[in-house]
Each structure stands twice: as structure tokens, then as C-alpha cells.
Protein backbone atom coordinates (compact mmCIF):
# COMPACT_ATOMS: atom_id res chain seq x y z
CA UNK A 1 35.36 -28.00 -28.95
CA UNK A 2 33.38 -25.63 -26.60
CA UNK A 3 32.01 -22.57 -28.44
CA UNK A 4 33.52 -19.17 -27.94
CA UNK A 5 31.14 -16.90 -25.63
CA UNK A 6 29.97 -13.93 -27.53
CA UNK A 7 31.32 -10.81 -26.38
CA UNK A 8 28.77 -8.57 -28.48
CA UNK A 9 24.78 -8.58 -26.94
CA UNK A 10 22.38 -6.47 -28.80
CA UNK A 11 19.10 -6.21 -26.51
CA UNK A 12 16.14 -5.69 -28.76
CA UNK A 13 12.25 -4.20 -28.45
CA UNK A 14 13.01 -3.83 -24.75
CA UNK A 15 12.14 -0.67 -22.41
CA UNK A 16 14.92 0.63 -21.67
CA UNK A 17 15.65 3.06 -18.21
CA UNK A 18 18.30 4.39 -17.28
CA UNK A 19 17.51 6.66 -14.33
CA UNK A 20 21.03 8.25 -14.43
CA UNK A 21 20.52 10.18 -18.01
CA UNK A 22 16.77 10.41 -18.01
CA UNK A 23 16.25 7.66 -20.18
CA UNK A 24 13.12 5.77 -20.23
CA UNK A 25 12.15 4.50 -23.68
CA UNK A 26 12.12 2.08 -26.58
CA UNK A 27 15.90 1.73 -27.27
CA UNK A 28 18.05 -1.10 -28.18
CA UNK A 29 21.07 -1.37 -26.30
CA UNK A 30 24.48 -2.70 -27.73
CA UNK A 31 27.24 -4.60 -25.73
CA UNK A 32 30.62 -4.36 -26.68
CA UNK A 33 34.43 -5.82 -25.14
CA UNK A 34 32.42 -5.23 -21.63
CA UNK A 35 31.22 -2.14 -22.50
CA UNK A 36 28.16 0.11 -23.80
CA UNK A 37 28.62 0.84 -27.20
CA UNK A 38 25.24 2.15 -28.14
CA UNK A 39 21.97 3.01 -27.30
CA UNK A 40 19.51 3.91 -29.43
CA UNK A 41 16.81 2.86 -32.12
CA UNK A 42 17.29 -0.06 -34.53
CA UNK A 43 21.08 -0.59 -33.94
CA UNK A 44 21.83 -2.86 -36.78
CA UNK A 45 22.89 -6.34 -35.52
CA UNK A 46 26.76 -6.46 -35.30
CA UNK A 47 28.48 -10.15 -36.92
CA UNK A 48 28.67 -12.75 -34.06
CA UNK A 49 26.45 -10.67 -31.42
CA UNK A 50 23.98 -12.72 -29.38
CA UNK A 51 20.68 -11.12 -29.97
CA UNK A 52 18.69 -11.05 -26.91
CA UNK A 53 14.46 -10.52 -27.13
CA UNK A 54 13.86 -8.27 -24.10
CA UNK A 55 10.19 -7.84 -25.75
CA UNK A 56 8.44 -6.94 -22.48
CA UNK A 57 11.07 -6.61 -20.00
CA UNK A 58 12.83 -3.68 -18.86
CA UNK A 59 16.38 -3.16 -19.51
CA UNK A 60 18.28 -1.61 -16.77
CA UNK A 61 21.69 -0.53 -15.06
CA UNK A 62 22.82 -3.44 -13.13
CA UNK A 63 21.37 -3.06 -8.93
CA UNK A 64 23.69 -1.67 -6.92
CA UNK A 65 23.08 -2.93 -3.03
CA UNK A 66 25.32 -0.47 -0.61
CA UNK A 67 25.03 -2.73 2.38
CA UNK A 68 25.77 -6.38 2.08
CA UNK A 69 27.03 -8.75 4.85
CA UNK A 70 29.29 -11.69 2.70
CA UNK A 71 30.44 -13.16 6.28
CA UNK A 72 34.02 -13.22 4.95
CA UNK A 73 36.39 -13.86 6.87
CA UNK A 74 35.32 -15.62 9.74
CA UNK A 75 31.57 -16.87 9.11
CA UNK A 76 32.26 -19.10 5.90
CA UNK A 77 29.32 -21.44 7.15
CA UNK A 78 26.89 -18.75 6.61
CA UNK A 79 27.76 -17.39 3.17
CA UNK A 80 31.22 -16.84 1.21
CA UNK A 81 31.90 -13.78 -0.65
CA UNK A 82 31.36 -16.53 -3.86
CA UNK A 83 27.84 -17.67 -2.53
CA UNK A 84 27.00 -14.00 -1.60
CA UNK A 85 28.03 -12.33 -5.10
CA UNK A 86 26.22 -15.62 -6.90
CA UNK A 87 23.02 -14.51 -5.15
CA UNK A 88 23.91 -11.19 -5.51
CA UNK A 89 23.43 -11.73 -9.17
CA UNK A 90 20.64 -14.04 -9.21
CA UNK A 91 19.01 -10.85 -7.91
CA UNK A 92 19.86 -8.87 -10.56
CA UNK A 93 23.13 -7.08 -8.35
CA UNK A 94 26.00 -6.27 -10.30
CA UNK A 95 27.85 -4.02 -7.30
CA UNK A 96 27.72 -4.89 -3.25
CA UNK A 97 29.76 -3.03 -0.91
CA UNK A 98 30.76 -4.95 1.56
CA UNK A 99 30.58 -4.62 5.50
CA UNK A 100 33.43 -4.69 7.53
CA UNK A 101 31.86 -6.66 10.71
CA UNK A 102 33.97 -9.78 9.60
CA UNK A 103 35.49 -11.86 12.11
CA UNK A 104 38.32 -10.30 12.26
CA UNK A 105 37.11 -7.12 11.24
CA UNK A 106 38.47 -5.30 7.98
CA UNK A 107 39.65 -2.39 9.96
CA UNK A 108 43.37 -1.99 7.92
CA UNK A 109 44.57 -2.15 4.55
CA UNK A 110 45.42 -5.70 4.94
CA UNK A 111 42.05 -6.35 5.40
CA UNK A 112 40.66 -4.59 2.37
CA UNK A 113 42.73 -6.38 0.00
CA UNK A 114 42.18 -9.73 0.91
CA UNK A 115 38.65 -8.89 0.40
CA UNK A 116 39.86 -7.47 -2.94
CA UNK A 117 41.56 -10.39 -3.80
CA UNK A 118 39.17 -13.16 -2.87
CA UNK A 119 36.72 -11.03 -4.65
CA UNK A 120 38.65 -11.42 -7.74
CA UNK A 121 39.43 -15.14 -6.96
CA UNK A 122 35.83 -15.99 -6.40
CA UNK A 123 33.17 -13.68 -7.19
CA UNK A 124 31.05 -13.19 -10.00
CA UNK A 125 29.97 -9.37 -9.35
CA UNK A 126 31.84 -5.93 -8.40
CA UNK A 127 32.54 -6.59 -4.89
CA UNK A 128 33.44 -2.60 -3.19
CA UNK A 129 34.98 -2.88 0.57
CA UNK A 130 34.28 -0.98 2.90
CA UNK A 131 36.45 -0.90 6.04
CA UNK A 132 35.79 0.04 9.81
CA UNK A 133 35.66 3.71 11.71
CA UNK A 134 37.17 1.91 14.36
CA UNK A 135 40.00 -0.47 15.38
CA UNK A 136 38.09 -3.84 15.86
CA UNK A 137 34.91 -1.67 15.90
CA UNK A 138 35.28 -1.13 19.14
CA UNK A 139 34.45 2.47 19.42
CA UNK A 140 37.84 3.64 21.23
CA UNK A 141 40.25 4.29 18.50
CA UNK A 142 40.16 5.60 15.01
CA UNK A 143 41.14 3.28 12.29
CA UNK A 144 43.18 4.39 9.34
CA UNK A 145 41.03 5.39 7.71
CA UNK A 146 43.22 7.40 4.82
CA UNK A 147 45.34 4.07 4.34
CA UNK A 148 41.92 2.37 3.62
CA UNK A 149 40.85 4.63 1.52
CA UNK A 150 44.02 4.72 -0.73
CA UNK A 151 43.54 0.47 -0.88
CA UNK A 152 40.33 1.00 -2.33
CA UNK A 153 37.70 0.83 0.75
CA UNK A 154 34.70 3.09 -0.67
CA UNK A 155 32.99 3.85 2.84
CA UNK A 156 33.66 3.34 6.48
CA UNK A 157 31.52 2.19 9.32
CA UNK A 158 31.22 -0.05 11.91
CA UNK A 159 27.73 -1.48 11.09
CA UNK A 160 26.12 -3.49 13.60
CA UNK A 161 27.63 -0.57 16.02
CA UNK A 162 27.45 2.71 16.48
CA UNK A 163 30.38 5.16 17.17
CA UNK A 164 29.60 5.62 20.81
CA UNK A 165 32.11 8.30 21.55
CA UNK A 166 30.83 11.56 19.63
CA UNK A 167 34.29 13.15 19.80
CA UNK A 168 35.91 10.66 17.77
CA UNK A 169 32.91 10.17 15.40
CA UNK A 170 33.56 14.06 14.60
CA UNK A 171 37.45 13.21 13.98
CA UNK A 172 36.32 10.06 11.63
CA UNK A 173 33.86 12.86 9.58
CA UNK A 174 37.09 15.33 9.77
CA UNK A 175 39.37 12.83 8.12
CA UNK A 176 36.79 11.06 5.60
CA UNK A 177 36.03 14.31 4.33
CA UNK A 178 39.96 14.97 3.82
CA UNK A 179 40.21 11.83 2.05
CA UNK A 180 36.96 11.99 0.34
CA UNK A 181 35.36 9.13 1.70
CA UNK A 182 32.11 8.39 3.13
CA UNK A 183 31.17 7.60 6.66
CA UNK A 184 28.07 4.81 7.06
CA UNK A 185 26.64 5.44 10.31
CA UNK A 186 24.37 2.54 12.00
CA UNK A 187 22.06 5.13 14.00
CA UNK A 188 22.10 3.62 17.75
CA UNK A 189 22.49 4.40 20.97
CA UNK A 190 23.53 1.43 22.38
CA UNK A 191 22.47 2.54 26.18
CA UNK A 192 19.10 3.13 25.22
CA UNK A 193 18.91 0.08 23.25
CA UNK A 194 20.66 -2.38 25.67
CA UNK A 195 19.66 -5.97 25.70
CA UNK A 196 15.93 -5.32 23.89
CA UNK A 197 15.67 -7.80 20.60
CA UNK A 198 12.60 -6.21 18.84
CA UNK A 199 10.34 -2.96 19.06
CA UNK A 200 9.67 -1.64 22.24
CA UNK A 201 5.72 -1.36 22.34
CA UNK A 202 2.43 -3.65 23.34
CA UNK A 203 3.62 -6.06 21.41
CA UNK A 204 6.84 -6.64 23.07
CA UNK A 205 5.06 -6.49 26.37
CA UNK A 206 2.88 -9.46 25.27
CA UNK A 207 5.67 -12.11 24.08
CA UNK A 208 7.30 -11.00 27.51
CA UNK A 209 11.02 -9.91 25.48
CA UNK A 210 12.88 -6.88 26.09
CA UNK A 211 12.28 -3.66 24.04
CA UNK A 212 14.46 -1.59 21.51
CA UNK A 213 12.76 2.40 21.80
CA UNK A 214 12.57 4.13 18.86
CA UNK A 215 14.36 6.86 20.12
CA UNK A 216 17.58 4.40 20.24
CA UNK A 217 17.49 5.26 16.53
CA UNK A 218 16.61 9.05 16.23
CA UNK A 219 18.16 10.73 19.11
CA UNK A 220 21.69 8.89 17.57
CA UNK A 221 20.17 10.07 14.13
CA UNK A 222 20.08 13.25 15.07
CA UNK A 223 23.52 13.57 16.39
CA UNK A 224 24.85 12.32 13.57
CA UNK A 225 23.21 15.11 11.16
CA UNK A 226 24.64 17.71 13.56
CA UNK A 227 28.00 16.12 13.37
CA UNK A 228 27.53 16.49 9.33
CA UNK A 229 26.32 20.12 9.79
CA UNK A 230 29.76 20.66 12.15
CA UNK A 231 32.29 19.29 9.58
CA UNK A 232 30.60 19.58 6.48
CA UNK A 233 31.04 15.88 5.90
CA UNK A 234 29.10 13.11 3.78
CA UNK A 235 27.24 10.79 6.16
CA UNK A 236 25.29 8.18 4.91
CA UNK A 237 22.18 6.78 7.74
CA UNK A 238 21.77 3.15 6.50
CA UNK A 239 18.70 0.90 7.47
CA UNK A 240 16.58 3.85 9.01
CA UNK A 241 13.66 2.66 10.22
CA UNK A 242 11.58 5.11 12.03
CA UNK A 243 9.00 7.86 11.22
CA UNK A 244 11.61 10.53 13.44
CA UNK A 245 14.75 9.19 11.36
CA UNK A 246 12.95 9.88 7.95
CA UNK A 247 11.68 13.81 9.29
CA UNK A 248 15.19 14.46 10.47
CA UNK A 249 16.67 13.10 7.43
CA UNK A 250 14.01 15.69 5.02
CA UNK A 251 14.88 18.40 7.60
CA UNK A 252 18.48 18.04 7.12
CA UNK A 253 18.52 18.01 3.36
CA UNK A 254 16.43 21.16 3.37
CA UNK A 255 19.10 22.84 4.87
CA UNK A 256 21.54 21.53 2.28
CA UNK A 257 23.81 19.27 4.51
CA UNK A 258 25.56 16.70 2.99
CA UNK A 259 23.63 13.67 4.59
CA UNK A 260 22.20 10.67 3.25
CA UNK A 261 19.81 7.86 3.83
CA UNK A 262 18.75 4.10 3.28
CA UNK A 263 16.30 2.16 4.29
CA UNK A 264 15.37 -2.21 3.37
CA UNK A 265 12.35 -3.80 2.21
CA UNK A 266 11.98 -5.64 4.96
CA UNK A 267 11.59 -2.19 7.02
CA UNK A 268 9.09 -0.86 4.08
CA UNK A 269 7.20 -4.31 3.98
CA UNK A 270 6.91 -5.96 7.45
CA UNK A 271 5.76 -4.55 10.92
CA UNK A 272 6.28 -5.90 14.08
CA UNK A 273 3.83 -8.11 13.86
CA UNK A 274 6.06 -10.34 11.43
CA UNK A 275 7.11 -11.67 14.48
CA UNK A 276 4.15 -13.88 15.34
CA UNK A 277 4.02 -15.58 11.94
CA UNK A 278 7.79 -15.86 11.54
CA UNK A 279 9.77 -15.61 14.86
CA UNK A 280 13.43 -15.31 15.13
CA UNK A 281 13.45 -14.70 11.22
CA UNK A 282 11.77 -11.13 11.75
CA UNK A 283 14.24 -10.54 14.17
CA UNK A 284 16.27 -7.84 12.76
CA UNK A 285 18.40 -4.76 14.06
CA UNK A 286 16.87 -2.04 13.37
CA UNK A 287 13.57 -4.18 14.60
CA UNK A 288 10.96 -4.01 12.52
CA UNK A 289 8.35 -1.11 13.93
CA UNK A 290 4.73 0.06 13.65
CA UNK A 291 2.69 0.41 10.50
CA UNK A 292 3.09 4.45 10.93
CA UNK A 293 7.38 3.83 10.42
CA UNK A 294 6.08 1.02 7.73
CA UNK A 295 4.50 4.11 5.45
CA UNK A 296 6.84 6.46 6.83
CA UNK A 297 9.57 4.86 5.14
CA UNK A 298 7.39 4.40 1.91
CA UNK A 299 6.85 8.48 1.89
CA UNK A 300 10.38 8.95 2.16
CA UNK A 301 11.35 7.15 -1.15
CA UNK A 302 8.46 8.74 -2.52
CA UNK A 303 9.56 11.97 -2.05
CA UNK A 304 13.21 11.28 -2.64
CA UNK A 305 14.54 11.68 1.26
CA UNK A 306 15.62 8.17 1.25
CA UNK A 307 18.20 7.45 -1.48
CA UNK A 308 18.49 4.38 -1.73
CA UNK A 309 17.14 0.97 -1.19
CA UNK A 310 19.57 -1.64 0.62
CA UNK A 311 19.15 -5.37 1.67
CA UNK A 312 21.20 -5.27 4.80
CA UNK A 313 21.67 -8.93 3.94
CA UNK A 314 22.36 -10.55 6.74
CA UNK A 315 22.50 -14.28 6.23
CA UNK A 316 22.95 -16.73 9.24
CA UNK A 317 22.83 -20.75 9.50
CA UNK A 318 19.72 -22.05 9.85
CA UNK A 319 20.89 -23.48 13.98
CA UNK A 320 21.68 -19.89 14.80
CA UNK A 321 18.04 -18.78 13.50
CA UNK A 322 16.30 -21.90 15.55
CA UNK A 323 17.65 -21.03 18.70
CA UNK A 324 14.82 -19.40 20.88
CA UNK A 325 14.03 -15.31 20.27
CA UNK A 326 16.23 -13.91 22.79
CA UNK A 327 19.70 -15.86 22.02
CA UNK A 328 19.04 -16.04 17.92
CA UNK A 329 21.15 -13.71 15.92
CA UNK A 330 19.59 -10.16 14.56
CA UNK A 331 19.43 -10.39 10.85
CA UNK A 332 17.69 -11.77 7.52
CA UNK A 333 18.91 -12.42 3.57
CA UNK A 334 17.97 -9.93 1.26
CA UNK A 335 19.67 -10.14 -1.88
CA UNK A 336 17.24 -12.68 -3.70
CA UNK A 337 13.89 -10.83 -2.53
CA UNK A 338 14.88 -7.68 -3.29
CA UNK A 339 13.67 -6.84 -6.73
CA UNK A 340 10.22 -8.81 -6.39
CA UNK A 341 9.80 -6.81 -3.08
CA UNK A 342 10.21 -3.51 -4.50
CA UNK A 343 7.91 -4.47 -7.54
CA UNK A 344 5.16 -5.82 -5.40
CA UNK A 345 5.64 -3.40 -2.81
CA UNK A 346 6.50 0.06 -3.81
CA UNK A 347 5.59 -0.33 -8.04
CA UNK A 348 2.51 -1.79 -8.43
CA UNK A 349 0.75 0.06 -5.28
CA UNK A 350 2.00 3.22 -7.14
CA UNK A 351 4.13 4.61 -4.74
CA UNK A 352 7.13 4.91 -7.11
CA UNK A 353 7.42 4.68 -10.80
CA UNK A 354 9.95 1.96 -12.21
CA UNK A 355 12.68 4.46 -13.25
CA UNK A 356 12.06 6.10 -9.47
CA UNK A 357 12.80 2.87 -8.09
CA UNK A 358 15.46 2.05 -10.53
CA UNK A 359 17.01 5.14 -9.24
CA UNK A 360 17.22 4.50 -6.12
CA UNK A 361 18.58 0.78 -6.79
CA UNK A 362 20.93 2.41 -9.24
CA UNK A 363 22.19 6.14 -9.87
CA UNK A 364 21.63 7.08 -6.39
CA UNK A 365 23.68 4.45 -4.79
CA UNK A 366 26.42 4.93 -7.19
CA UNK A 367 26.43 8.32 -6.18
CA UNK A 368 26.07 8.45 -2.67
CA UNK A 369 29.34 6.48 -2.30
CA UNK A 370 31.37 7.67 -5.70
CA UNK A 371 31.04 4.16 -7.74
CA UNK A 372 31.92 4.67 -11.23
CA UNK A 373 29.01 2.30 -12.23
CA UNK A 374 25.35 2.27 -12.52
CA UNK A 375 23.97 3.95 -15.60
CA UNK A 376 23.68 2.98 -19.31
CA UNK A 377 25.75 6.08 -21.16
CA UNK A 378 28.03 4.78 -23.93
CA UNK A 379 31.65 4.05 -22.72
CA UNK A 380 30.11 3.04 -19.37
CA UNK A 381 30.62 -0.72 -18.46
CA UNK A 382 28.23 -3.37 -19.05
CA UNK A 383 26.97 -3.97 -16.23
CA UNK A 384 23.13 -4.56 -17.18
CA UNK A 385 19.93 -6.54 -16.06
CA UNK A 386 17.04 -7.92 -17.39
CA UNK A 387 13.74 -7.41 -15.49
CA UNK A 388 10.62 -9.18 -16.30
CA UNK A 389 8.12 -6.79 -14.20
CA UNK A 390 5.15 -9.70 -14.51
CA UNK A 391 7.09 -12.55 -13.77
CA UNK A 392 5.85 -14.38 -10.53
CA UNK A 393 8.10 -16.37 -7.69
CA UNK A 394 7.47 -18.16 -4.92
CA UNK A 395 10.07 -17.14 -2.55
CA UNK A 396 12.01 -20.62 -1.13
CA UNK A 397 14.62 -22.00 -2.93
CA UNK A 398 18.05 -19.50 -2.55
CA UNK A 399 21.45 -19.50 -4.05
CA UNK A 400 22.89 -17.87 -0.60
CA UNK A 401 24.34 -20.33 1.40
CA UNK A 402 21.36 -19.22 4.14
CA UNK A 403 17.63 -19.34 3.93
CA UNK A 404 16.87 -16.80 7.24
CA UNK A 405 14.21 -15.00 5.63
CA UNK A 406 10.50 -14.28 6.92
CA UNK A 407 9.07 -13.67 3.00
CA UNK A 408 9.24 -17.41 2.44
CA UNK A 409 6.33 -19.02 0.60
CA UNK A 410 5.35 -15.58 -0.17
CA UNK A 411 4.75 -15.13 -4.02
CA UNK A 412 5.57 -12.14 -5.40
CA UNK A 413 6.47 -10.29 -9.11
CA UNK A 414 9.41 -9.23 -10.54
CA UNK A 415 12.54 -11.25 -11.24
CA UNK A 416 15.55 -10.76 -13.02
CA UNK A 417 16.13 -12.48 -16.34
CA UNK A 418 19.39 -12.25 -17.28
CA UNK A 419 22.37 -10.17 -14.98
CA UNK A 420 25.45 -9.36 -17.09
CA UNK A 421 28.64 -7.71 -15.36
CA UNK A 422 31.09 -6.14 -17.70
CA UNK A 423 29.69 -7.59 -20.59
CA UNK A 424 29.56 -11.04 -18.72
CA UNK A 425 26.54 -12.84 -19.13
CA UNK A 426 26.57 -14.31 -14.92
CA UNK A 427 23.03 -15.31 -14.68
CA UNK A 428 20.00 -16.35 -16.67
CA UNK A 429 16.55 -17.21 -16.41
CA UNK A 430 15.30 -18.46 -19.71
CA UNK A 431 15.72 -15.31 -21.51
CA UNK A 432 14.53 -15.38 -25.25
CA UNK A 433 17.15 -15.71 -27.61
CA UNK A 434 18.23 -15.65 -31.19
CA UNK A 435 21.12 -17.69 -32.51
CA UNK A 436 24.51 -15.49 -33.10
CA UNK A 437 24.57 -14.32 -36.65
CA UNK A 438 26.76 -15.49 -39.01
């Protein structure tokens, strides 16, 4: 007879942060019917609780990723909302929100329950929809965007476009901000950008391909914030990836609108030049720019104009990713290298402290679009990771169903230990561990 699975955890001599509440200390944190039931200094161990060692690991609100491509419906070869959430927690994710750019697109309420309900068929993390601005994201007509919200959509955009037509983007802010809801813009102009496939700069000129201008990003950017200053509505700038975005993004919060920003770690990591050592897997939209965007992006975490870090994970079958540059798909996985690039990247350098970065892989996100997760307060669910900061990986093997990533063979620090959703132990990675007491 199988045992039962505990459904009490008691973490013990860990370091505990919790950026939402200001935490950042030696607690011990109790788990409890899927929820916190204490924090605080030598909780006594409750009958039947697994005790779990985090003795030099950090103990943390589950990661939060606002921008996650599961390719379902439509691109099942690629990666399933099951193989997405499964990496998704290998990472240390407990909550994606998922992009509408499906095939066909979740642009109705139809669509955002069956994503609900294979969600709760097949994944193993909090799965969020979000549904499209647009009627096939097609930039002519608004979706419903009300009805979506009401079926439990918690943002709408059509990522991978932008809302060409700046008259109906101002209706989509008008009604999101009736319904409460926020609008994800990807910052493009699409005329500007045409058919270029990386950076527009020397380097393009060399490999003889096509060239995406920086301004394709900022000028759209910037009509965006003035869209939020017209309407007073939330918009949210995902994957920004110039040194303009991140200056009009600080500009506009000074003035108090209500706008928002994201950026990856491939953006805050890689340059351009990626593209020489790893081809069509640096190809990404936003490209990858110069070194001066590179440590632009890196200020504005530091300094808290960027919210949040996102993985844009974008996973495609390795055939797609071996055509030649010009016909292979924009795009790369993030879910699995996202802790150990934010570690080796933005922690260790100095650039932010772990409960900064925690922040920004937590409370902000949760924030930003209204998610009623991501902290560590009693009564809150359990949805908690495990970090071991020293840990080392070699990036190569992956749980997503695609491998399209250009930090391959890199090693790097930080991995997640253990990734429990609602009290639900989902992954583990040889965490230390005491038998259940008797």
C-alpha cells in the first residue's frame, strides 16, 4: 500500500524572503491543507509533517513568469500546456500567464476556458490566460474583451503583434480599464520593422540580413505611454529591449502614469553578437541589441523601472530552429534558465540583491496583473520554492518539449530544489530531508 503524501512541510534553518512583506530572515516556514500556516522562529514540528532541511537555501514565494508561450492549441509538437507547466516548475514557476498567439488564437471566452480546463486536466502549476486585444490578432477589430475578463483572462494582448491602429488601441485601454484588466502591449511598429530578423546595425550589415531599428520599439513605446496618460489605463510594455524604451518607461512613472515594464534574461544577458556563436537560436523578437541596451536594461531593474523579469518562452521544434536565419522562427525557451540566469547575471555581479530580484520574479508580477499569489503571509497559498543560490548546472538537458536555446553548455548557479504549488510538492532536486514524525 502506497504511503499517504504529507500534507504538512515545515522548512527549517532556511533564509527565508519574502519580498512582498519585507521579510528577509531566519524563519521557519509551516505548510498546511495547501496553505501558509506560519512563519516564524522555531515552529514546533507538527505530527506527520515532512521536515524539510533548507540549511543554506533560500526559501521563497513560488516565480511568477507573466509571459509564457505553452503553444496550446495548435503547436502541440513544440510544447503542451503539460510539458510547459512541468518545466515551468522545474524552474522553480508556480504561476505562468499564458499568451494568446495560439493557433487559433484565444481571442473569446471559449478560448479561455479550454485553456482553463486543459490547465486543470494537465498541468502541474497555476496556469492564468490571457486572451487577445484583437479578433484573430489581427489589429482590425476589438475582441471582447469584458466577456474575457469575466471567464477569468487576467491580461490582454496580442503578443507577437502590435495594435497597429492607435484608435482602437485607445478603445481596448478605455474598456480594460472599465473592466479592470490589463493591456500587454508588444512595443512595435510593424512598418518600421518590416521583414528585418535581428538588430539593425554593423553587424547586420556584415551577415548580409535585414535590420529591425531600434526605433521600431520606442517610437511604438512611446505611443503607448501617451495612450496610458490619455485614458488613465494600466499598460504593461513586455520584453523591452532598448536603452529609449527603459528612459521612456522611468519618465513615465515619474509622472505617475499607470504604466509598466518587463524585460528577459536573454535581453539583460546576450548582445547581438550571440548570433555568431549561436545562429537562429539568438534569433529573437525583440532582437537582441548592443551592449549599451544590454546594461540599460540591467539599470532599469536596478533602479526599479522594470518590474519584472519574464522568459518570453518561446519554444519551437528543433527543424523550425535549423532552417537557415532568415526563414527560422523568432524565439527561444526560457523557463529552465531563468533562475540560474538571474543569479549569475544580475546577483552575484551585485546589481540586485536576492530579495530585489525575488521581487521582481514575485510581488511585482503578482501585482502588475492582480494575481492573488506570490508572497509568504499566513493564509496565503503554498505556493513556495526552494533555491540553492551555489548550486551549479550545465544548461542541456530540458523538461520542455524544445531545446531552442543559445545558453546551452553554459554553466551557471542557482537552481531550484524543491517547487511546491498549493502545498503540492511538484518538483525536487535532492532536497535534504527528515523522515515524517510519528
Amino acid at each position: 500500500m502506497t504511503p499517504k503524501e504529507p500534507t504538512t512541510f515545515l522548512f527549517q534553518n532556511g533564509r527565508l524572503i519574502d519580498p512582498a512583506h519585507g521579510r528577509d530572515g531566519a524563519f521557519d516556514l509551516l505548510v498546511q491543507d495547501g496553505k501558509v500556516a506560519r512563519v516564524g522562529k522555531n515552529i514546533p514540528v507538527p505530527t506527520g509533517a515532512e521536515v524539510i532541511d533548507a540549511r543554506g537555501l533560500i526559501v521563497a514565494p513560488g516565480l511568477i513568469d507573466i509571459h509564457v508561450h505553452l503553444r496550446e492549441p495548435g503547436h502541440e509538437g513544440a510544447e503542451t500546456i503539460a510539458t510547459g507547466s512541468r518545466a515551468a516548475a522545474a524552474g522553480g514557476v508556480t504561476s505562468v500567464v499564458a499568451m494568446p498567439n495560439t493557433n487559433p488564437p484565444i481571442d473569446d471566452v471559449s478560448g479561455i476556458r479550454f485553456l482553463l480546463r486543459r490547465a486543470a486536466e494537465t498541468a502541474i502549476v497555476r496556469v492564468w490566460p490571457s486572451g487577445a486585444i484583437t479578433l484573430g490578432r489581427a489589429g482590425e477589430k476589438l475582441a471582447e474583451i469584458g466577456a474575457m475578463a469575466g471567464a477569468g483572462a487576467v491580461a490582454v494582448t496580442d503578443d507577437g503583434n502590435s495594435v497597429p491602429d492607435t484608435q482602437l488601441l485607445r478603445r481596448a485601454l478605455d474598456y480594460a480599464k472599465m473592466f479592470d484588466i490589463t493591456v500587454i502591449e508588444h512595443s512595435e511598429d510593424k512598418s518600421l520593422m518590416a521583414d528585418g530578423v535581428m538588430n539593425e546595425g554593423p553587424l547586420a550589415t556584415r551577415l548580409g540580413h535585414k535590420g529591425i531599428p531600434r526605433q521600431a520599439e520606442c517610437i511604438a513605446a512611446g505611443r503607448n505611454i501617451a495612450l496610458a496618460e490619455l485614458t488613465g489605463a494600466h499598460i504593461h510594455l513586455t520584453h523591452i529591449s532598448t536603452r529609449e524604451t527603459v528612459e521612456l518607461v522611468r519618465q513615465a512613472k515619474k509622472k505617475g502614469l499607470r504604466v509598466t515594464a518587463d524585460c528577459t534574461p536573454h535581453h539583460f544577458t546576450l548582445t547581438e553578437d550571440a548570433i555568431l556563436a549561436h545562429g537562429t537560436n539568438a534569433k529573437m523578437n525583440p532582437p537582441l541589441r548592443a551592449e549599451a541596451d544590454r546594461r540599460a536594461l540591467i539599470d532599469g531593474l536596478a533602479d526599479g523601472t522594470i518590474d519584472c523579469i519574464v522568459t518570453d518562452h518561446a519554444p519551437h521544434s528543433r527543424a523550425s530552429k535549423e532552417q537557415e536565419f532568415l526563414a527560422a522562427p523568432f524565439g527561444v525557451t526560457g523557463l529552465e534558465t531563468l533562475l540560474p540566469l538571474v543569479v549569475t547575471q544580475l546577483i552575484e555581479p551585485g546589481h540586485l540583491s536576492w530579495p530585489e530580484a525575488l521581487r521582481r520574479l514575485t510581488a511585482n508580477p503578482a501585482k502588475v496583473l492582480g494575481l492573488p499569489v506570490g508572497d509568504l503571509a499566513e493564509g496565503s497559498p503554498a505556493d513556495v520554492v526552494l533555491i540553492d543560490p551555489s548550486q551549479e548546472v550545465t544548461i542541456g538537458e530540458f523538461v520542455s518539449k524544445s531545446k531552442n536555446s543559445p545558453f546551452v553548455g553554459q554553466t551557471l548557479r542557482g537552481v531550484a530544489r524543491l517547487t511546491m504549488v498549493e502545498g503540492r510538492v511538484v518538483y525536487r532536486r535532492a532536497v535534504p530531508r527528515a523522515a515524517a514524525v510519528s
